[in-house]
Every structure is written in C-alpha cells, then in structure tokens.
N, C-alpha and C. Protein backbone atom coordinates (compact mmCIF):
# COMPACT_ATOMS: atom_id res chain seq x y z
N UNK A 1 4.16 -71.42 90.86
CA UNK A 1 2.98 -71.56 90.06
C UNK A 1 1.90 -72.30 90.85
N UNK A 2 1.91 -73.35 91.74
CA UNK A 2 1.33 -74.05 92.28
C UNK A 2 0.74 -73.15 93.39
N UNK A 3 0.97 -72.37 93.66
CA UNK A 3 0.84 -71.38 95.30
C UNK A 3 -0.31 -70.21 94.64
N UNK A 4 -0.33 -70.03 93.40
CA UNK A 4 -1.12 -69.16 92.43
C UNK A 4 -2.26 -70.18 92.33
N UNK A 5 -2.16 -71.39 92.11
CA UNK A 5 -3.40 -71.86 91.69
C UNK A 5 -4.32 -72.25 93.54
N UNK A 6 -3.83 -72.49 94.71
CA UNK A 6 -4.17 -72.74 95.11
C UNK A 6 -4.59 -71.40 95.85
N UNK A 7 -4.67 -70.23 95.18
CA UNK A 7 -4.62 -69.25 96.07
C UNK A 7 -6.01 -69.05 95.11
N UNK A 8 -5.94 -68.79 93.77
CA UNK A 8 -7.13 -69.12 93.47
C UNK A 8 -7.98 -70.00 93.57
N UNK A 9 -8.00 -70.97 93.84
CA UNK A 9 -8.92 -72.17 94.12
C UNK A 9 -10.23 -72.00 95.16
N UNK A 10 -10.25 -70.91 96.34
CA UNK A 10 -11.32 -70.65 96.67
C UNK A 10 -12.46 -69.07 96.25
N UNK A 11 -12.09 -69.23 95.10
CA UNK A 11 -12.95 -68.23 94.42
C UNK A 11 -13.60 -69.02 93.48
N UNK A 12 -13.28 -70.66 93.11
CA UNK A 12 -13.57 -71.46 92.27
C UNK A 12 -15.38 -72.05 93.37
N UNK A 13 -15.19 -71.87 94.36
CA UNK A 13 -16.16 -72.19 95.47
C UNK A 13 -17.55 -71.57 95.15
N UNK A 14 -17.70 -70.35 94.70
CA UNK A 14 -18.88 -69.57 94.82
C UNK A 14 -19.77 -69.83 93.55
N UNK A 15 -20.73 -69.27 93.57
CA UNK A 15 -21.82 -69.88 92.21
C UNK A 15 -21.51 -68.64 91.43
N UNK A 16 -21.06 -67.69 91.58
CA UNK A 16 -20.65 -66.64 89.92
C UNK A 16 -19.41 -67.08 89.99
N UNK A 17 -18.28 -67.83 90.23
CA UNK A 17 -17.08 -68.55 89.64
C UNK A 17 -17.63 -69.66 88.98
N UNK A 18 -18.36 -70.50 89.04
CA UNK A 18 -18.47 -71.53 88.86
C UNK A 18 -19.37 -71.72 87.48
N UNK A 19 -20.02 -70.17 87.38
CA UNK A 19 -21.03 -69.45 86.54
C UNK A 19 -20.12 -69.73 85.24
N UNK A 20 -19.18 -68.77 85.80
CA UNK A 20 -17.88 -68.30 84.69
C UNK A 20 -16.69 -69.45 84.11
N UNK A 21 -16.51 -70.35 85.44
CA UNK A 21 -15.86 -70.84 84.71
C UNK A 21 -16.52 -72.65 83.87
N UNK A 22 -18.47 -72.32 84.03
CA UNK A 22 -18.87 -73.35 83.33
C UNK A 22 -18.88 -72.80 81.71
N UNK A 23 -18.75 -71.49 81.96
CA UNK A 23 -19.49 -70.70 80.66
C UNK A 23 -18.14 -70.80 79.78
N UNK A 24 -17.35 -70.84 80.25
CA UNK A 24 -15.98 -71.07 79.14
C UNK A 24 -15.17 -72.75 78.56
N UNK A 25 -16.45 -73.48 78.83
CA UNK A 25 -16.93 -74.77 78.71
C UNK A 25 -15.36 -75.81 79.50
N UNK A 26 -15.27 -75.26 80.44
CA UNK A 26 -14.33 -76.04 81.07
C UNK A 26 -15.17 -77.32 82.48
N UNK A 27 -14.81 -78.14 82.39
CA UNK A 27 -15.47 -79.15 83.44
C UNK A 27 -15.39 -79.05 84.57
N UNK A 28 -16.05 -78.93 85.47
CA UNK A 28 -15.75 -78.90 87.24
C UNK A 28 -15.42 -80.13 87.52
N UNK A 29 -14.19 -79.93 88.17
CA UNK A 29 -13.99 -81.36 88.86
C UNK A 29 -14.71 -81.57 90.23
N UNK A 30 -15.69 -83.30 90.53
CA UNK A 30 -16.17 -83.73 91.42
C UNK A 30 -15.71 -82.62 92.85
N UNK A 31 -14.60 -82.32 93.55
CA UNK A 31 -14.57 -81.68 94.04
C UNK A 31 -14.86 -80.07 94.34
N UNK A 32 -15.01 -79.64 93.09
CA UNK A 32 -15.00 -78.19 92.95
C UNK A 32 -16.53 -78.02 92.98
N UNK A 33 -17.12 -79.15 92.65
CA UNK A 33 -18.83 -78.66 92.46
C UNK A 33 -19.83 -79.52 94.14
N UNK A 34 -18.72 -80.27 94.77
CA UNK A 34 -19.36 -80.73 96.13
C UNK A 34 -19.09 -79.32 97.12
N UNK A 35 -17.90 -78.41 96.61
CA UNK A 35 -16.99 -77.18 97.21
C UNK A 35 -18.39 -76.57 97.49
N UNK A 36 -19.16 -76.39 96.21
CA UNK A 36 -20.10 -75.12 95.83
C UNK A 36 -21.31 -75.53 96.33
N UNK A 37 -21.28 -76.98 96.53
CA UNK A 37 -22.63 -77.12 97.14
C UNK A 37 -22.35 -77.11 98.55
N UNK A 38 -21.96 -77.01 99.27
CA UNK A 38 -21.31 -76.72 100.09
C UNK A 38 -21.61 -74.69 100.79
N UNK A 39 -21.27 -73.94 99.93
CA UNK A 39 -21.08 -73.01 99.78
C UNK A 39 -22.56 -72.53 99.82
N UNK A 40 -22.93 -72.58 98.82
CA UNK A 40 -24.56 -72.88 97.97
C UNK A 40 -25.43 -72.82 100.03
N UNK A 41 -25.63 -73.91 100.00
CA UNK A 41 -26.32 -74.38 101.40
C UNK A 41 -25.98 -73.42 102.73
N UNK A 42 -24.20 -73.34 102.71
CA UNK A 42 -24.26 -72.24 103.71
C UNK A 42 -25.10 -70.49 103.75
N UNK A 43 -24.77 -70.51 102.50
CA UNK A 43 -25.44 -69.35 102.22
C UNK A 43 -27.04 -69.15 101.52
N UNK A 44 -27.71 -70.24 101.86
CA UNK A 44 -29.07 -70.05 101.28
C UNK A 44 -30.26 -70.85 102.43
N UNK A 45 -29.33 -71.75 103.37
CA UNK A 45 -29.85 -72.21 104.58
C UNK A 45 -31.25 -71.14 104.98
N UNK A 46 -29.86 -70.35 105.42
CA UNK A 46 -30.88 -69.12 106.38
C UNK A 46 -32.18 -68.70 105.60
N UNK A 47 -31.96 -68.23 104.69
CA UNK A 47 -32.93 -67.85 104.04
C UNK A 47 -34.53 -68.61 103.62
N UNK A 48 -33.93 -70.06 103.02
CA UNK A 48 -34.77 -71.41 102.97
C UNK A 48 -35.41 -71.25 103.96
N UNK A 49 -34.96 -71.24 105.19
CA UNK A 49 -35.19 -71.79 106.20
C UNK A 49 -36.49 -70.98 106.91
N UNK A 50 -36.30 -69.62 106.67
CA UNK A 50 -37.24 -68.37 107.41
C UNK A 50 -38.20 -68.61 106.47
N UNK A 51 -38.09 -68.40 105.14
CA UNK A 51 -39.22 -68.84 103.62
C UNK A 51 -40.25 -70.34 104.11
N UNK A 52 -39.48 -70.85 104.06
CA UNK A 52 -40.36 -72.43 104.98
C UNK A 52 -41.19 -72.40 105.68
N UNK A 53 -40.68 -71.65 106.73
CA UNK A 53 -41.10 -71.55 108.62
C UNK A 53 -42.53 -70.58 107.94
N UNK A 54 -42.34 -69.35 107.02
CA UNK A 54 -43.72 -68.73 106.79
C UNK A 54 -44.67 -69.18 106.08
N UNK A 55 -44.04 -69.95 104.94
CA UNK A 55 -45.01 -70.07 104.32
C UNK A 55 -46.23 -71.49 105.04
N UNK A 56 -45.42 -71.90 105.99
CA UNK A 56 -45.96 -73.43 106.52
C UNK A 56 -46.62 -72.53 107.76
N UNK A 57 -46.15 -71.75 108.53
CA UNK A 57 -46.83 -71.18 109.82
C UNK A 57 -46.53 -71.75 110.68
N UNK A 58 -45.28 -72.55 110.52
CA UNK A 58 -44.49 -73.15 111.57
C UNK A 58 -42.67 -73.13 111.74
N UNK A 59 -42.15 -72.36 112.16
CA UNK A 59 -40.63 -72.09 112.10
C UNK A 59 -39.95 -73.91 112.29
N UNK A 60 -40.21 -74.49 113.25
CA UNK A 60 -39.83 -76.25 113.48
C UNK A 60 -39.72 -76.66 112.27
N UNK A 61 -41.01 -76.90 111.45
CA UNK A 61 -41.07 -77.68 110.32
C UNK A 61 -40.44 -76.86 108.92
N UNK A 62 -40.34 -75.70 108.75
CA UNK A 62 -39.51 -74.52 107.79
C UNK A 62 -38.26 -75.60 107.94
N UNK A 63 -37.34 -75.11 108.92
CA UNK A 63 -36.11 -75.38 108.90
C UNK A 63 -35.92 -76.94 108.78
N UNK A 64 -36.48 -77.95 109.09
CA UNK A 64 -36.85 -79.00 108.70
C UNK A 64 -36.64 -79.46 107.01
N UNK A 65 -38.20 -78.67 106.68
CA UNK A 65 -38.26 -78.27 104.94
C UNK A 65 -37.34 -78.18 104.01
N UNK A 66 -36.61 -76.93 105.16
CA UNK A 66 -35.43 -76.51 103.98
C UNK A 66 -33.99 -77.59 104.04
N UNK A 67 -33.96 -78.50 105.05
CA UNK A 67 -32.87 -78.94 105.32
C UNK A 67 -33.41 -80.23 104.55
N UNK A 68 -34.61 -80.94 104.22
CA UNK A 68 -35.00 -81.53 103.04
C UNK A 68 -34.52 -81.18 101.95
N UNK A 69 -35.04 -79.94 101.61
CA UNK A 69 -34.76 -79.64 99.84
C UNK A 69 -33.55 -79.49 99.58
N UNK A 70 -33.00 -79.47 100.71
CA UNK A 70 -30.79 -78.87 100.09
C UNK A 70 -30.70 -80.45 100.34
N UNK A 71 -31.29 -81.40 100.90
CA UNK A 71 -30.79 -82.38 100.72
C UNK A 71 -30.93 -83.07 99.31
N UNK A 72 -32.38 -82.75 98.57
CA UNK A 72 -33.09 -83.11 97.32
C UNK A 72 -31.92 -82.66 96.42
N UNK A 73 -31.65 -81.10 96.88
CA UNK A 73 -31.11 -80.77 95.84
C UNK A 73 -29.12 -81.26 95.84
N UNK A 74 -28.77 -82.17 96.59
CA UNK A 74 -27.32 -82.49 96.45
C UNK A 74 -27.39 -83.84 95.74
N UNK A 75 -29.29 -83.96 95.26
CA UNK A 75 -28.58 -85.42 94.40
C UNK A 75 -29.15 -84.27 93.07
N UNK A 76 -29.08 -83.57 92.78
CA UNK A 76 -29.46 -82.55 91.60
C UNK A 76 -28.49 -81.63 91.43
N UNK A 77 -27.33 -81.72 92.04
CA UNK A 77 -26.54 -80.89 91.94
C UNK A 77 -26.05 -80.43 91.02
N UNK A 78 -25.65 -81.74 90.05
CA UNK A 78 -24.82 -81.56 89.25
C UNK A 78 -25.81 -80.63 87.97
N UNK A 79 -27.11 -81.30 88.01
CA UNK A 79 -28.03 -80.25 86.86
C UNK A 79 -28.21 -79.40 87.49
N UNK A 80 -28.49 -78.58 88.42
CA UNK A 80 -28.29 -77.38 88.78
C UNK A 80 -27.02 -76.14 88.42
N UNK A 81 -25.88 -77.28 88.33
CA UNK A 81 -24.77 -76.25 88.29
C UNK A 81 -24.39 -75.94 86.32
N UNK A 82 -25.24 -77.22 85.74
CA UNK A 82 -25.81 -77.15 84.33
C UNK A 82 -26.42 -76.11 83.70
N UNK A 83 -27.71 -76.10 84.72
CA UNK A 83 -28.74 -74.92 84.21
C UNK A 83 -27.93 -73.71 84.19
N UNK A 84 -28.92 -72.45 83.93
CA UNK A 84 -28.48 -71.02 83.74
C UNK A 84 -27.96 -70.52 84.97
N UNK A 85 -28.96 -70.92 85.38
CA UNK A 85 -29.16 -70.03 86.97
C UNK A 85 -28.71 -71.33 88.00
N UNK A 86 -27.93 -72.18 88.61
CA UNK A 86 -28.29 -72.73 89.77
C UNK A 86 -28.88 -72.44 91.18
N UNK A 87 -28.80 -71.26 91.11
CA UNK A 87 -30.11 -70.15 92.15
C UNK A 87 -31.76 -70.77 92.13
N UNK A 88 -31.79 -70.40 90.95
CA UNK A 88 -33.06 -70.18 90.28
C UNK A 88 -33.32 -71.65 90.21
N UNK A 89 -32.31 -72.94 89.91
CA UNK A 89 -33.32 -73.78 89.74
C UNK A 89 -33.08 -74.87 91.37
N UNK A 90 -32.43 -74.05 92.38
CA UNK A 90 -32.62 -74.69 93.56
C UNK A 90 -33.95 -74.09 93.98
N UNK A 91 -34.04 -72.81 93.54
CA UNK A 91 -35.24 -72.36 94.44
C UNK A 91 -36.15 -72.77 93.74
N UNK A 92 -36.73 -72.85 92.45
CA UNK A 92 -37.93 -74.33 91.92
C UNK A 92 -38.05 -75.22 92.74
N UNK A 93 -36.36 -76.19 93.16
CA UNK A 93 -36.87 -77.06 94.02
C UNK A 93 -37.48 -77.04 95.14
N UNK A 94 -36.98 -75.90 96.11
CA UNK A 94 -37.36 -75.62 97.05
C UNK A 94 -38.59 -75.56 97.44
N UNK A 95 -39.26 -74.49 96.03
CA UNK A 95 -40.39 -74.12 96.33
C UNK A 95 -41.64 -74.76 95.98
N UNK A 96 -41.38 -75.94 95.34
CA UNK A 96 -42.37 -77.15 94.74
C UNK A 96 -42.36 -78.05 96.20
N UNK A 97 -41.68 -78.34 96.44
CA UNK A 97 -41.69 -79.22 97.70
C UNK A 97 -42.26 -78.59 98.96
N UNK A 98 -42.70 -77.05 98.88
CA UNK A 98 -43.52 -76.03 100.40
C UNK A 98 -45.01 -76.36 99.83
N UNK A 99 -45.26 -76.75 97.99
CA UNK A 99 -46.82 -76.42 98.14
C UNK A 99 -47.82 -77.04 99.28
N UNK A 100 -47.43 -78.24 99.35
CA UNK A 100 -48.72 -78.81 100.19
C UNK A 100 -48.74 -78.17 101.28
N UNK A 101 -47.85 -78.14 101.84
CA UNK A 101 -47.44 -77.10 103.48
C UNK A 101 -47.53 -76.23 103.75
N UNK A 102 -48.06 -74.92 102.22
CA UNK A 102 -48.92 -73.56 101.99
C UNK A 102 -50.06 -73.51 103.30
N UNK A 103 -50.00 -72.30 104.18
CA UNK A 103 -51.35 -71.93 105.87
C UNK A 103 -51.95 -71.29 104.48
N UNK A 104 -53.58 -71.08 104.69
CA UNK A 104 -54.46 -71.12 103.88
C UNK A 104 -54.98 -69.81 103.28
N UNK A 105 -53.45 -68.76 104.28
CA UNK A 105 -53.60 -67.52 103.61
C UNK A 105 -52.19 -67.17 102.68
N UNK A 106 -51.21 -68.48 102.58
CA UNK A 106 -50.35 -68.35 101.42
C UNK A 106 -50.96 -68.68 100.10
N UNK A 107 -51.63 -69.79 100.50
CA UNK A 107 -52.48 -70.84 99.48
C UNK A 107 -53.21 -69.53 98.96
N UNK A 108 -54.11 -68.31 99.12
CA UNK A 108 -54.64 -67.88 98.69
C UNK A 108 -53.60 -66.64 97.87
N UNK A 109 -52.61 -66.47 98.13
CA UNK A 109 -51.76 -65.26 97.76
C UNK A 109 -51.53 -65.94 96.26
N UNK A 110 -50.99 -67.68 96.13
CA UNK A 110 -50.48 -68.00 95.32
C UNK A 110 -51.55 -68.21 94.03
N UNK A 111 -52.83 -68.23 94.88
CA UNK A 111 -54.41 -68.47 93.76
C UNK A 111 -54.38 -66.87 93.01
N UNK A 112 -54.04 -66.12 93.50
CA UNK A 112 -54.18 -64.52 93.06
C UNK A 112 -53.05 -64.05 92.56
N UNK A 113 -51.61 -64.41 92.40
CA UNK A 113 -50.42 -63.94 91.68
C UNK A 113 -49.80 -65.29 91.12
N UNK A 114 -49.05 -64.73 90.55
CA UNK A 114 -47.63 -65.63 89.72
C UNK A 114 -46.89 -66.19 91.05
N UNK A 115 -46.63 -67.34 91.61
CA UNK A 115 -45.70 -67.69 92.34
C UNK A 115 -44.64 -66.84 92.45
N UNK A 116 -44.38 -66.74 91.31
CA UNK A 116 -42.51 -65.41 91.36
C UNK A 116 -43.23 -64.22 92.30
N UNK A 117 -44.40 -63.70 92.26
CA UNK A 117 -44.98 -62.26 92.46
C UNK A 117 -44.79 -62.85 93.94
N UNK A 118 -45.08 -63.85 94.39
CA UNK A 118 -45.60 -64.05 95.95
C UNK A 118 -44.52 -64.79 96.83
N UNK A 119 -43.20 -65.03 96.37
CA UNK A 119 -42.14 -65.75 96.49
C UNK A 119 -41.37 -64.21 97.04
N UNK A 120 -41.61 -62.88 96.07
CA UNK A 120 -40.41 -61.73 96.27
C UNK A 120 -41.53 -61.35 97.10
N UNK A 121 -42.67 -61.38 97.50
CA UNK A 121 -43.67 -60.53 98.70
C UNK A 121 -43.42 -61.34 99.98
N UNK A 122 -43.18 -62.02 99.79
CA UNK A 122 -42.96 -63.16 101.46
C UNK A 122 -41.51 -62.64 101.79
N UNK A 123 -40.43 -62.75 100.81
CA UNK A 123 -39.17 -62.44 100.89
C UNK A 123 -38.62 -61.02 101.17
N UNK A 124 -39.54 -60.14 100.30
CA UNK A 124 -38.94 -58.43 100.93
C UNK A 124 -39.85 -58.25 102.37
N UNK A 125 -40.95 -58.60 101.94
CA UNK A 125 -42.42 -57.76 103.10
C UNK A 125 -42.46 -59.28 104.39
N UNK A 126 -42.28 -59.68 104.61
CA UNK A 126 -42.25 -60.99 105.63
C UNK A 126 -41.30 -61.39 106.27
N UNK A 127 -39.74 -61.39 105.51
CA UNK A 127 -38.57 -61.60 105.70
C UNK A 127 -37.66 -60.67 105.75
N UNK A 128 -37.86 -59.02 104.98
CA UNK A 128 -37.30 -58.06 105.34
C UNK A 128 -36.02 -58.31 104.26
N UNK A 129 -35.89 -59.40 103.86
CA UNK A 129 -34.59 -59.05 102.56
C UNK A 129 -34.52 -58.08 101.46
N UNK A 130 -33.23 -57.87 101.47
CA UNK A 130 -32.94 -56.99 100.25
C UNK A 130 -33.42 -57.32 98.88
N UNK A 131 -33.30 -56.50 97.81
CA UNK A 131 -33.34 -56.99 96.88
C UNK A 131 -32.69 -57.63 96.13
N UNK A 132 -31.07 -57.74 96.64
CA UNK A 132 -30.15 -58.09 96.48
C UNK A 132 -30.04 -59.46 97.05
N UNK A 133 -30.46 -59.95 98.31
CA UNK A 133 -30.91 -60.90 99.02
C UNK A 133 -31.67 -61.86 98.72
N UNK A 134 -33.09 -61.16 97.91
CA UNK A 134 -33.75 -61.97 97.56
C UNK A 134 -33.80 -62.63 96.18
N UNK A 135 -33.28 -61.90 95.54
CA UNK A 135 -32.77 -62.32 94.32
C UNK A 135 -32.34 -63.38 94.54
N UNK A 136 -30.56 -63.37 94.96
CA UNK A 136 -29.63 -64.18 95.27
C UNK A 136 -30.59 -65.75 95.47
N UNK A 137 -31.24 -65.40 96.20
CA UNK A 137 -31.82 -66.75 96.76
C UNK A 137 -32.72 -67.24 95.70
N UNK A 138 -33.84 -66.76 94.90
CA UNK A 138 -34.53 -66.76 93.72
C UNK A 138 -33.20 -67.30 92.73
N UNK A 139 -32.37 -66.81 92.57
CA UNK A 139 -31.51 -67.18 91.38
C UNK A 139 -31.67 -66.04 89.95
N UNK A 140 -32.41 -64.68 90.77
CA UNK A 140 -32.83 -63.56 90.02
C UNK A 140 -31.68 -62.22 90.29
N UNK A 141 -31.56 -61.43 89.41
CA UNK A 141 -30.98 -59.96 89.59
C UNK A 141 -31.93 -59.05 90.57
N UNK A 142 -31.02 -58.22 90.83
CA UNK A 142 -32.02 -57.33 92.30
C UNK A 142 -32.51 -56.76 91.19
N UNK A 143 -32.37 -56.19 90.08
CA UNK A 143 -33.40 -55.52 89.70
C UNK A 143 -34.60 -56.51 88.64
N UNK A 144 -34.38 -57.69 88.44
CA UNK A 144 -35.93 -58.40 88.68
C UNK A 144 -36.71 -59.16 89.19
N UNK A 145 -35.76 -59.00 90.60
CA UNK A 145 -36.60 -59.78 91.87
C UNK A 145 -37.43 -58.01 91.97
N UNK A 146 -36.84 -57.30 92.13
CA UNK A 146 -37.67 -55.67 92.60
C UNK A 146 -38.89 -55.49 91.21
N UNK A 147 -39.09 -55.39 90.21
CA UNK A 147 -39.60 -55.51 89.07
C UNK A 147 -40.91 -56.71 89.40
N UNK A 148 -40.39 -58.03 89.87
CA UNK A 148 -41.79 -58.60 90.15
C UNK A 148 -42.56 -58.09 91.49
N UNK A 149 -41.64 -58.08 92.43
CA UNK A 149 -42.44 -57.33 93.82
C UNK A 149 -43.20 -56.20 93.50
N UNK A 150 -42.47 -55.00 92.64
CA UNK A 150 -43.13 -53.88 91.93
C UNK A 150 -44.83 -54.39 91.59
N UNK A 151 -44.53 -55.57 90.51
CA UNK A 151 -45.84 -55.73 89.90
C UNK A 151 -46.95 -56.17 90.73
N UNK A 152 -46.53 -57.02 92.01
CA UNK A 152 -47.19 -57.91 92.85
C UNK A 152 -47.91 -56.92 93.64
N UNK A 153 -47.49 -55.63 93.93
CA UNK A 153 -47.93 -54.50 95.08
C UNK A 153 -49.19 -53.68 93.85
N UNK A 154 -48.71 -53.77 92.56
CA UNK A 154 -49.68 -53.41 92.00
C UNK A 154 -50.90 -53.67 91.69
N UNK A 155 -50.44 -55.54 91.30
CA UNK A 155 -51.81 -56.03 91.69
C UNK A 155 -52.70 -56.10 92.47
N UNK A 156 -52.24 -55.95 93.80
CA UNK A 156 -52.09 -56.06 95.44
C UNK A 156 -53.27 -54.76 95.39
N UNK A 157 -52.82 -53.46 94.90
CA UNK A 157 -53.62 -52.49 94.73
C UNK A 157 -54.69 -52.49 93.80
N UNK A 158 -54.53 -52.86 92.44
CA UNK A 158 -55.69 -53.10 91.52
C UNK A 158 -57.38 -54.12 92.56
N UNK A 159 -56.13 -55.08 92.98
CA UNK A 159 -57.48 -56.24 93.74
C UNK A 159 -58.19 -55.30 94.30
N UNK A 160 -57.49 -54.70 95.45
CA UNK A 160 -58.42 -53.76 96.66
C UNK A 160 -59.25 -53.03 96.05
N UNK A 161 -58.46 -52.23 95.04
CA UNK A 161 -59.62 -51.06 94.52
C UNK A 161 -60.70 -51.74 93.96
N UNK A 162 -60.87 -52.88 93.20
CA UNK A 162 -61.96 -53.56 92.74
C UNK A 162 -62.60 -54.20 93.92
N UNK A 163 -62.40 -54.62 94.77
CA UNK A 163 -63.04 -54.86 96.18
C UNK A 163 -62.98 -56.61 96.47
N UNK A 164 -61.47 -57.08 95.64
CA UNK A 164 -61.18 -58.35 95.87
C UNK A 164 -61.19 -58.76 97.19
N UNK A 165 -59.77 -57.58 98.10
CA UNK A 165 -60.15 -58.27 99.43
C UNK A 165 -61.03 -57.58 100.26
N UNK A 166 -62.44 -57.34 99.70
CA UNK A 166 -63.02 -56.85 100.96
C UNK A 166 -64.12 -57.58 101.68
C-alpha cells in the first residue's frame, strides 16, 4: 500500500493535481504545495522570463523581473494555490510588477487594449507560443487565451481602418 501512495505522490506535484485534489476540499500538506511551487517556476520561468525581456526591451533585466515575481509569488503561494486559477493569479502578479518597465511602444499597446488582449499578442505574435502555451502561463484555456488574441487582431484591424495608427 505504501509503494502505491508513493508512486502516486508525484502527480500530486503539478497545478491540475493540486487543482483536483484542492477541489475535493482535502488540505495540501506544507510539502506538497512547496513540491508545486517548485514545479510551477520550473515550468513558467522560461516563459516569464522572454514576456519580461519584451515587454522591458531588455532580455538582462526580463529574466531578472521574472526571477523577482516567482520570488513575490513564493510568499503568495499559499493564496495562489487558494484561488481558481493559480496560473492566472501568478500571472496578475507577474504582470503588475512589468508596468513601470513597459518601452513606450508596450505602454501604448496597453493604452489601446485590455491588458489580457496585449498579454496573448506579445505571447503568440512576439514569443511564438502556442495557444496551449500561452494559456498555461495566463492561467487561461487555449481556447480563451485564442478568443482574446482573436479579439485583439480585430481591434488591431478596426484601429487601422479608422486611421488610429497612421
């Protein structure tokens, strides 16, 4: 019995286990939720990290950035793994802590869309991620990380034709 639980124990690691087994109101033990942050960081580093480097116009200070906010976010951990999404509300943190550090042609993307709209345009069209990818990192489903990018290219088109960016 013991060889069963420890064989499951690293599926307890990932953020849809941890999803599932908060949702059946069972408690994470201190270890199981340092596991995930853990996990969490390996797999959202990279991503943070390229998101940073563009939106600042400097790759040095990006990876910097992002190695800040996963730090912000390991004293928030535990409300993160609370909320709905712990995706979704690392990447809030993340992305509150890039405003000041916005080059003055992000600053203008974010004056003209929804943050969400200009978060999945940096991430598919800048960074080349999936939708599946970018989601993940958003703390969104690929099909409404794709759904806001959708809308963002539309606006993107409405502006031009009215002669926003010309």
């Amino acid at each position: 019995m013991q060889h069963q639980a420890r064989r499951s124990a690293p599926q307890a690691c990932g953020e849809r286990s941890i999803r599932a087994r908060r949702t059946e109101d069972k408690i994470l033990k201190p270890c199981s939720a340092e596991a995930a942050y853990t996990v969490f960081c390996h797999e959202h580093r990279p991503v943070y990290s390229r998101y940073a480097a563009v939106v600042a116009g400097d790759v040095s200070a990006g990876q910097d950035m992002a190695q800040s906010a996963l730090e912000e976010l390991r004293t928030r951990w535990q409300d993160a793994l609370r909320s709905a999404s712990p995706s979704g509300y690392a990447w809030d943190l993340f992305t509150a802590t890039l405003v000041p550090y916005r080059t003055p042609a992000v600053r203008s993307l974010y004056e003209n869309f929804r943050a969400t709209e200009v978060d999945t345009l940096i991430l598919r069209h800048r960074l080349g991620c999936s939708a599946d990818v970018g989601g993940r990192a958003m703390g969104l489903t690929p099909d409404a990380f794709e759904l806001l990018r959708r809308t963002a290219l539309m606006k993107a088109n409405h502006l031009a034709d009215n002669g926003a960016y010309a």
